[in-house]
C-alpha atoms as a PDB file:
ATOM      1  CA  UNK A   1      92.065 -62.400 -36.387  1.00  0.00           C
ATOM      2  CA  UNK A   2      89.995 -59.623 -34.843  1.00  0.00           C
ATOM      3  CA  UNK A   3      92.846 -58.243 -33.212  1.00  0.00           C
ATOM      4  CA  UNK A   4      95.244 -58.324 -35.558  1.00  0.00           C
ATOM      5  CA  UNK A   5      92.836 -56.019 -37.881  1.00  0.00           C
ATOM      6  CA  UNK A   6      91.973 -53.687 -35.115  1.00  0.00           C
ATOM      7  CA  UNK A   7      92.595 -50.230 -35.743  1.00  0.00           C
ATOM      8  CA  UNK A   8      95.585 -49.384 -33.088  1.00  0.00           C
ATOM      9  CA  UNK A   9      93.579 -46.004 -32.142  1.00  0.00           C
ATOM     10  CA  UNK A  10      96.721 -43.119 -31.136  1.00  0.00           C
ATOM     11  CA  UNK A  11      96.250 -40.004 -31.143  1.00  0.00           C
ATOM     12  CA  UNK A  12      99.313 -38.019 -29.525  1.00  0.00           C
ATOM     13  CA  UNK A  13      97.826 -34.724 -27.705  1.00  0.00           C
ATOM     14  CA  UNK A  14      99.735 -32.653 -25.748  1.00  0.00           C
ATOM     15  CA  UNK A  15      98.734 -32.668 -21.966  1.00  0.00           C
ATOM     16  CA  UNK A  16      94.494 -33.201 -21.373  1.00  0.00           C
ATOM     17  CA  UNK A  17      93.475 -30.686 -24.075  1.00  0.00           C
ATOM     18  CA  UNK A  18      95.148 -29.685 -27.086  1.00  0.00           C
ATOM     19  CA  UNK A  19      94.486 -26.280 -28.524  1.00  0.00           C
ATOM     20  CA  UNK A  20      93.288 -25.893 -31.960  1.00  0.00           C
ATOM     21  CA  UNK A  21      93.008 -21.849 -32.003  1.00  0.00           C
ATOM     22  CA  UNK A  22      92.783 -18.694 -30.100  1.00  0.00           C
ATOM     23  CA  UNK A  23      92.473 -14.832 -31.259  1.00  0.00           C
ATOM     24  CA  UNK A  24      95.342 -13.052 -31.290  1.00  0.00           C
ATOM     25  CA  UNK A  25      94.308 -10.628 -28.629  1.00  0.00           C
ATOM     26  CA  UNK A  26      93.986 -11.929 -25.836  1.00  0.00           C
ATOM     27  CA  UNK A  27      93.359  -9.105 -23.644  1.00  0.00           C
ATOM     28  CA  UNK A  28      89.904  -9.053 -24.391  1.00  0.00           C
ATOM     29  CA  UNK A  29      87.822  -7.402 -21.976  1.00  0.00           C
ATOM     30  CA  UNK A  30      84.743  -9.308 -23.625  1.00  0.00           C
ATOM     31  CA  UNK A  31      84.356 -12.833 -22.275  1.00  0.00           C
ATOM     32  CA  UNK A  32      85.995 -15.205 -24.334  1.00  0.00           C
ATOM     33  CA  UNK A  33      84.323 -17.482 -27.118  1.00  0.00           C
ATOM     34  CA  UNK A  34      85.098 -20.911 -26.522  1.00  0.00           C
ATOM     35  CA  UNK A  35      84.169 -23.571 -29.151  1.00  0.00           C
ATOM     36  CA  UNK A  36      85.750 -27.581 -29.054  1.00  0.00           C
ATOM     37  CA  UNK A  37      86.142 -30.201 -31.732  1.00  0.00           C
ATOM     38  CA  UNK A  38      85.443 -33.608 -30.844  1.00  0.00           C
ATOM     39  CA  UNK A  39      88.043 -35.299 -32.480  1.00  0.00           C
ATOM     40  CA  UNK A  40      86.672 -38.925 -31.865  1.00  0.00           C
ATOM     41  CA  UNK A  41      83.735 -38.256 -34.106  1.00  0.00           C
ATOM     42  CA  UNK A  42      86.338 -37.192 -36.849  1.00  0.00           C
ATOM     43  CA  UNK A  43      88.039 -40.247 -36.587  1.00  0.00           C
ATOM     44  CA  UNK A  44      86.503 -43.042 -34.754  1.00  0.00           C
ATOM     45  CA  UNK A  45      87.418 -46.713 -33.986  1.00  0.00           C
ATOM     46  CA  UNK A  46      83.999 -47.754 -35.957  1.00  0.00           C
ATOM     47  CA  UNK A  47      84.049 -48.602 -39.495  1.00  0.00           C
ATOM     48  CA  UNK A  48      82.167 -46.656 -42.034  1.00  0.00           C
ATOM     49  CA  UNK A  49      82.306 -43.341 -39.581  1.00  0.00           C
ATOM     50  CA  UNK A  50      84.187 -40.074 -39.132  1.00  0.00           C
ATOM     51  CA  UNK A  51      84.988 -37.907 -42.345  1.00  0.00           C
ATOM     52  CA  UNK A  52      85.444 -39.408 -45.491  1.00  0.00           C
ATOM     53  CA  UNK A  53      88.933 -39.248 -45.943  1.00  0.00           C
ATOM     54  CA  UNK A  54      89.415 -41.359 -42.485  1.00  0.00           C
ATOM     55  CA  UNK A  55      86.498 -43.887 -43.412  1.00  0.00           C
ATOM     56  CA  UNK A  56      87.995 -44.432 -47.333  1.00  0.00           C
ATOM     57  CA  UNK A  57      91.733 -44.525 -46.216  1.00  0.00           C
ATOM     58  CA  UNK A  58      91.217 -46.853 -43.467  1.00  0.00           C
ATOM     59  CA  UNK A  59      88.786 -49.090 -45.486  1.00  0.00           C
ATOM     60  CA  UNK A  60      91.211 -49.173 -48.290  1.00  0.00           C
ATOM     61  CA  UNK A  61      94.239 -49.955 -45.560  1.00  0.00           C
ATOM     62  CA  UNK A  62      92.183 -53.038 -43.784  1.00  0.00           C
ATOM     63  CA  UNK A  63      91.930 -54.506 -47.484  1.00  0.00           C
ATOM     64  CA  UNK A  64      95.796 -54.471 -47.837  1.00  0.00           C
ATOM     65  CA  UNK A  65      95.678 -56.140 -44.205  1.00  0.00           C
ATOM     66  CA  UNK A  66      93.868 -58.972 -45.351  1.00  0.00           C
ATOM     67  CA  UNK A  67      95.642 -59.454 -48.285  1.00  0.00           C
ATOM     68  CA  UNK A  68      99.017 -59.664 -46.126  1.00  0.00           C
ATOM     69  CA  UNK A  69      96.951 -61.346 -43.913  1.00  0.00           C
ATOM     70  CA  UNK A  70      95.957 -64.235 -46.212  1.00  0.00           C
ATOM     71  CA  UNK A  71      99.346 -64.911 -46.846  1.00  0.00           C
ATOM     72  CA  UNK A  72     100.134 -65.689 -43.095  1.00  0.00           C
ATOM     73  CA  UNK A  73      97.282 -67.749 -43.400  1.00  0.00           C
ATOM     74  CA  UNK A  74      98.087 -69.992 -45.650  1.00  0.00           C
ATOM     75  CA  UNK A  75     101.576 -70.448 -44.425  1.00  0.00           C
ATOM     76  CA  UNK A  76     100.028 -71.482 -40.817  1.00  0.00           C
ATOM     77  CA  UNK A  77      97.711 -73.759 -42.991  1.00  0.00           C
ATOM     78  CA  UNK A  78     100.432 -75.691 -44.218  1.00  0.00           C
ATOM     79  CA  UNK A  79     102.089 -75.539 -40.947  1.00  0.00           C
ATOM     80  CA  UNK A  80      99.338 -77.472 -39.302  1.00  0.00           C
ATOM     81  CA  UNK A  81      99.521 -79.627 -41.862  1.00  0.00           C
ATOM     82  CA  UNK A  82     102.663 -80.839 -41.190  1.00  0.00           C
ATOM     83  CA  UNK A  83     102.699 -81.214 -37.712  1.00  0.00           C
ATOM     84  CA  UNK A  84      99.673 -83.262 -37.752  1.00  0.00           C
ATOM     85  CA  UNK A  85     101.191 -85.515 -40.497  1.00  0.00           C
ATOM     86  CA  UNK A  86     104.322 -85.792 -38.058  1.00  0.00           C
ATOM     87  CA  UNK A  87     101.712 -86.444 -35.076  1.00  0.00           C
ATOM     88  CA  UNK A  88     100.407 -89.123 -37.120  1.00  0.00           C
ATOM     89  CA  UNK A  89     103.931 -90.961 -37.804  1.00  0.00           C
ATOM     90  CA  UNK A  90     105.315 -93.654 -36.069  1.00  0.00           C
ATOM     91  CA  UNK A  91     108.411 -91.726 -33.903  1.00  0.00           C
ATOM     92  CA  UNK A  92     109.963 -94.831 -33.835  1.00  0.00           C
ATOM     93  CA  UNK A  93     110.611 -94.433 -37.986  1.00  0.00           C
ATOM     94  CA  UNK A  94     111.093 -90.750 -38.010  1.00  0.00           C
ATOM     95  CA  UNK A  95     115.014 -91.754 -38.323  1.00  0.00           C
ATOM     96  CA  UNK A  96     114.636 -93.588 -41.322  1.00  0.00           C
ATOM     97  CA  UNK A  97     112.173 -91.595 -43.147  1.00  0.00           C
ATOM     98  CA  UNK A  98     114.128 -88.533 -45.244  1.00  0.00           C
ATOM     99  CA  UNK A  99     110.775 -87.262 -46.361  1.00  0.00           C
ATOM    100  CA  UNK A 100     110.369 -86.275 -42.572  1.00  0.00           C
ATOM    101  CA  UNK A 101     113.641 -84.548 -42.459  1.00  0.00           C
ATOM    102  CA  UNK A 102     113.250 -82.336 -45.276  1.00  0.00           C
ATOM    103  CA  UNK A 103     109.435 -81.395 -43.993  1.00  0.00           C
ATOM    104  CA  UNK A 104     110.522 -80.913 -40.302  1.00  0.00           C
ATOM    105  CA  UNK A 105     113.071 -77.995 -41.774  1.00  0.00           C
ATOM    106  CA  UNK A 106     110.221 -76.625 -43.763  1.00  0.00           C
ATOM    107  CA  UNK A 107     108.211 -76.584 -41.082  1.00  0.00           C
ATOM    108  CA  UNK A 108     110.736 -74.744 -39.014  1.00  0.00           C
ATOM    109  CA  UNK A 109     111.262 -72.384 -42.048  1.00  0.00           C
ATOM    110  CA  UNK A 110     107.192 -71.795 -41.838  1.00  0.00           C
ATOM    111  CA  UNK A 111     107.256 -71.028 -38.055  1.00  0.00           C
ATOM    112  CA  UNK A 112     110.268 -68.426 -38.290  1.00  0.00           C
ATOM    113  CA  UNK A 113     108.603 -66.865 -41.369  1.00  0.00           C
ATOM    114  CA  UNK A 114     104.922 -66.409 -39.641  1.00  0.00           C
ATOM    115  CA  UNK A 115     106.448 -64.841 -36.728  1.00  0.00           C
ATOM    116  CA  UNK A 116     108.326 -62.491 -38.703  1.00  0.00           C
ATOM    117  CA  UNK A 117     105.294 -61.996 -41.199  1.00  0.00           C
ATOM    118  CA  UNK A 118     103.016 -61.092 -38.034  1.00  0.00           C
ATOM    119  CA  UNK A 119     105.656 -58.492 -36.478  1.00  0.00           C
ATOM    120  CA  UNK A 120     106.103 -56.700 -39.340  1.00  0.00           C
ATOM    121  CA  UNK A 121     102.410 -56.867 -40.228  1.00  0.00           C
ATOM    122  CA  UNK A 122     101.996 -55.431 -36.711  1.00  0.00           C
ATOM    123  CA  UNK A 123     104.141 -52.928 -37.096  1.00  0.00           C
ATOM    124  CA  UNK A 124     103.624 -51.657 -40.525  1.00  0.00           C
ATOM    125  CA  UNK A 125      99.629 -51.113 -39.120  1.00  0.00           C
ATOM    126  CA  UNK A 126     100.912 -48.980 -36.546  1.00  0.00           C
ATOM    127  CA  UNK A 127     102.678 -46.729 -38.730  1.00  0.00           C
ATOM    128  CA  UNK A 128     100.095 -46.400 -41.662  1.00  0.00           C
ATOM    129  CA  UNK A 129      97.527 -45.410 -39.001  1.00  0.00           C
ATOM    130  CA  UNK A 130      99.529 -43.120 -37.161  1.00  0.00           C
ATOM    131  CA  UNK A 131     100.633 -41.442 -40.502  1.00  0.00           C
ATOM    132  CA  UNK A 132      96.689 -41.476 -41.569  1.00  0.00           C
ATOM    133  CA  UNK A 133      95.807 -40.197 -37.848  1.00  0.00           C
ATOM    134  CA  UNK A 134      98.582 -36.790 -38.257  1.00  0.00           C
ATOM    135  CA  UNK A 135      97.415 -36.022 -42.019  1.00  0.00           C
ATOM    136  CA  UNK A 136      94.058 -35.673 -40.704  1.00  0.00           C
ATOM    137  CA  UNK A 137      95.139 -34.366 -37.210  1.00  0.00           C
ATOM    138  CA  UNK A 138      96.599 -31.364 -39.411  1.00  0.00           C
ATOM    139  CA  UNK A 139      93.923 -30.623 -41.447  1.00  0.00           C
ATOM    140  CA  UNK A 140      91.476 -30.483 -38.359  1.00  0.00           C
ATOM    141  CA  UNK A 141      93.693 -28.099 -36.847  1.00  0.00           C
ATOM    142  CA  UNK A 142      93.648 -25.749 -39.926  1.00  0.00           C
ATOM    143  CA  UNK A 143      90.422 -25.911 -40.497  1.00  0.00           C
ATOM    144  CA  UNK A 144      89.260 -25.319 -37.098  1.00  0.00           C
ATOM    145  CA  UNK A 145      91.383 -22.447 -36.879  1.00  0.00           C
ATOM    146  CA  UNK A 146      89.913 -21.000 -39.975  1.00  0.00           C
ATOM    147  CA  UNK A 147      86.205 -21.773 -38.404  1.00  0.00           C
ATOM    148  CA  UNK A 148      87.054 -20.302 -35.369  1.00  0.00           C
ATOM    149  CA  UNK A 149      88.086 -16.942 -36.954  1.00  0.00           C
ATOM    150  CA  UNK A 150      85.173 -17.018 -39.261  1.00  0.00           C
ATOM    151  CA  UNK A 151      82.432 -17.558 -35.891  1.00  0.00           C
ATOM    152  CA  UNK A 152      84.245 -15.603 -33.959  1.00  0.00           C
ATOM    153  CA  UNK A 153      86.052 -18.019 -31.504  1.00  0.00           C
ATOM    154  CA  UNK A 154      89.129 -17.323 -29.353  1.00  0.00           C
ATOM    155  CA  UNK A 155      89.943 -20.649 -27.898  1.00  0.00           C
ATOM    156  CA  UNK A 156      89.437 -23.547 -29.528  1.00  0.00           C
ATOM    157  CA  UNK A 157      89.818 -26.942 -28.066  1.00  0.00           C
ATOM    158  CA  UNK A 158      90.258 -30.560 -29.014  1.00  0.00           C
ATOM    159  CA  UNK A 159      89.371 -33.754 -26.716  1.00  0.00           C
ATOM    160  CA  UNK A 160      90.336 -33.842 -22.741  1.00  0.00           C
ATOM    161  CA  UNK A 161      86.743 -32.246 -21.839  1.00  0.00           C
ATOM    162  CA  UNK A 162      84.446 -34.105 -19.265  1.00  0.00           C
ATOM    163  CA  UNK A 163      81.431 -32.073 -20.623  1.00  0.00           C
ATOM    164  CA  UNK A 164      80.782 -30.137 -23.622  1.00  0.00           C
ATOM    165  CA  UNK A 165      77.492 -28.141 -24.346  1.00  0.00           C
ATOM    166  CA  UNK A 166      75.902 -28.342 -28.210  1.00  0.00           C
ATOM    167  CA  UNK A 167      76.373 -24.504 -28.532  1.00  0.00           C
ATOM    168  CA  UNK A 168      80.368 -24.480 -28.339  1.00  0.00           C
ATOM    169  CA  UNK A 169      80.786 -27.677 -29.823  1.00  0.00           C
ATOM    170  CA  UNK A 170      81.709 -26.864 -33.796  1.00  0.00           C
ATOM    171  CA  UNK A 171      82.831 -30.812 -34.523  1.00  0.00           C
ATOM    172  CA  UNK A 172      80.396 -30.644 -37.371  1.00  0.00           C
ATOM    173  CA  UNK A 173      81.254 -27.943 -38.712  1.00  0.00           C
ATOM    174  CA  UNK A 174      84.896 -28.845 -39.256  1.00  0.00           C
ATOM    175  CA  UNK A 175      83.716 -32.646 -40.701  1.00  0.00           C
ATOM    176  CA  UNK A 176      81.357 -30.633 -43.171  1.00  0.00           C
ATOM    177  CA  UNK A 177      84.400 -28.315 -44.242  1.00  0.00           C
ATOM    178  CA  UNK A 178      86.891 -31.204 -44.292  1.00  0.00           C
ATOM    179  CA  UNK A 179      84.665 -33.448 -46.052  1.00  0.00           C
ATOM    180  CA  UNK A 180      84.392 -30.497 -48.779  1.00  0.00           C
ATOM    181  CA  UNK A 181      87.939 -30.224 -48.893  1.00  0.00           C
ATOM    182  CA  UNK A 182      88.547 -33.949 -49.746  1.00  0.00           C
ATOM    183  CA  UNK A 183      85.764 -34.163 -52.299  1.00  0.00           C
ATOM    184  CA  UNK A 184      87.431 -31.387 -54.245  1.00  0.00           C
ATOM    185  CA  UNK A 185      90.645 -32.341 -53.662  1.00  0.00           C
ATOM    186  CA  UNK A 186      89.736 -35.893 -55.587  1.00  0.00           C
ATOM    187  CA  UNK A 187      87.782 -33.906 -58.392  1.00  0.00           C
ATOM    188  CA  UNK A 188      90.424 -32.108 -58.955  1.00  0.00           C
ATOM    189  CA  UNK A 189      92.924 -35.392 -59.124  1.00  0.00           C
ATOM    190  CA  UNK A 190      90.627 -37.221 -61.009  1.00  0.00           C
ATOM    191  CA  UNK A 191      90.095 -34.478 -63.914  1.00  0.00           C
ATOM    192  CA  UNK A 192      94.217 -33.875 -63.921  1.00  0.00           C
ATOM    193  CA  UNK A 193      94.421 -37.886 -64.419  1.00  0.00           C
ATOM    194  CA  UNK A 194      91.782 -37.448 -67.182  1.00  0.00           C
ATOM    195  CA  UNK A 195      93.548 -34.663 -68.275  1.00  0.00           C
ATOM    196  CA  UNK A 196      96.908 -36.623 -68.431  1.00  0.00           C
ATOM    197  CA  UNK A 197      95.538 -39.111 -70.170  1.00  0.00           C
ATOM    198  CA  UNK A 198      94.022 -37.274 -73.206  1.00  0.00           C
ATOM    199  CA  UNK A 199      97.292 -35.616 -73.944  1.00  0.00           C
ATOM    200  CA  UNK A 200      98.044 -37.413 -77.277  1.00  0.00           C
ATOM    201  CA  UNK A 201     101.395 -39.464 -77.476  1.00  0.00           C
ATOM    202  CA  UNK A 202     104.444 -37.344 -78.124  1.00  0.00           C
ATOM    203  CA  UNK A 203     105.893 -38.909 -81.597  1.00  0.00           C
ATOM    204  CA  UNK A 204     109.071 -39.875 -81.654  1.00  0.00           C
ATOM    205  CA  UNK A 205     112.116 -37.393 -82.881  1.00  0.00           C
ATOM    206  CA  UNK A 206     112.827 -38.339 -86.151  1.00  0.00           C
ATOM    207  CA  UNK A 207     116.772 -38.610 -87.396  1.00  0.00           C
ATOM    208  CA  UNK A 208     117.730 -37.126 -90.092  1.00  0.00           C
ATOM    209  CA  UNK A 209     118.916 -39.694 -93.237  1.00  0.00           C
ATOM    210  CA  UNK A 210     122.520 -38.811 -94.357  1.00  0.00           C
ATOM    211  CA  UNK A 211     123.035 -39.771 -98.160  1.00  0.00           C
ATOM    212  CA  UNK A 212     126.617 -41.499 -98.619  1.00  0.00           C
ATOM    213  CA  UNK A 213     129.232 -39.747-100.355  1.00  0.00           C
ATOM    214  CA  UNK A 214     130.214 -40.975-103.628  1.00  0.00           C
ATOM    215  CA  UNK A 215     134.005 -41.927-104.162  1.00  0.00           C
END
């Protein structure tokens, strides 16, 4: 069970090290700023780390999973419960008992379904992460960009470095700015859903009354 709600951990760089940002000149005859992002720490394998948006959209994602997941397991409860009821029947009488027909095509039904129900569980983790994993991927790229500039940086990078020393390393800097960002960014859906819902009902049109001609 483990397994199945392990986080499938991909994150698709380009060669060893994927550049975040660099200065536009880059004839410099200063020697070049280099900062680096750990991008693990943003978004680790461990629960209740990394930035917020990563730790509440994965938290809220492994609650769907076991919901889904539940559902399997019942199924492969009431599998086992048939084939131990047909492991405790005589083989001799399974012939001539109809009950055991219908429950050994149920049972079949239940196998087919779980193995269906676990692929597509399978795959539909894979996806959600990966789709969490390049929203956030995005938004560490923009904001480290914008850091970079604002430090004055001209090569950023992300992951692929055997060593990395504390004063080029600005991974908390971009987690303190993207944190920020999301905070707002719920504010500011949370007062336009408060807003939305304070907008009084819109009454309904209504038709005009026609008096009948008299004949």
């Amino acid at each position: 069970m483990k397994k199945l709600f392990l986080f499938i951990f991909v994150i698709v760089m380009a060669g060893s090290a994927h550049l975040i940002g660099r200065a536009d000149d880059e004839k410099c005859e200063k020697p070049q700023k280099i900062g680096y992002v750990h991008i693990i720490k943003i978004m680790p394998e461990e629960p209740n780390k990394g930035c917020l948006e990563w730790q509440e959209r994965t938290k809220a994602f492994q609650t769907e999973m076991e919901k889904d997941y539940a559902k399997i397991q019942a199924d492969m409860q009431r599998a086992q419960a048939l084939s131990a009821e047909f492991e405790s029947k005589d083989k001799s009488k399974w012939a001539s008992d109809s009950s055991l027909e219908s429950k050994s095509v149920e049972l079949a039904q239940l196998d087919n379904n779980i193995k269906i129900a676990v692929q597509a569980l399978r795959e539909r983790q894979m996806k959600v992460m990966r789709d969490i994993q390049t929203d956030i991927l995005m938004k560490i790229e923009k904001v480290g960009a914008r850091i970079a500039r604002e430090l004055g940086y001209d090569i950023v990078f992300a992951q692929g470095a055997i060593y990395v020393s504390n004063s080029v390393d600005i991974t908390d800097e971009v987690l303190h700015e993207l944190d920020k960002q999301y905070k707002e960014s719920k504010a500011a859906a949370k007062a336009a859903e408060k807003a939305q819902a304070m907008k009084p009902a819109a009454m309904p049109t209504k038709q005009p009354t026609t008096t009948p001609k008299a004949v």
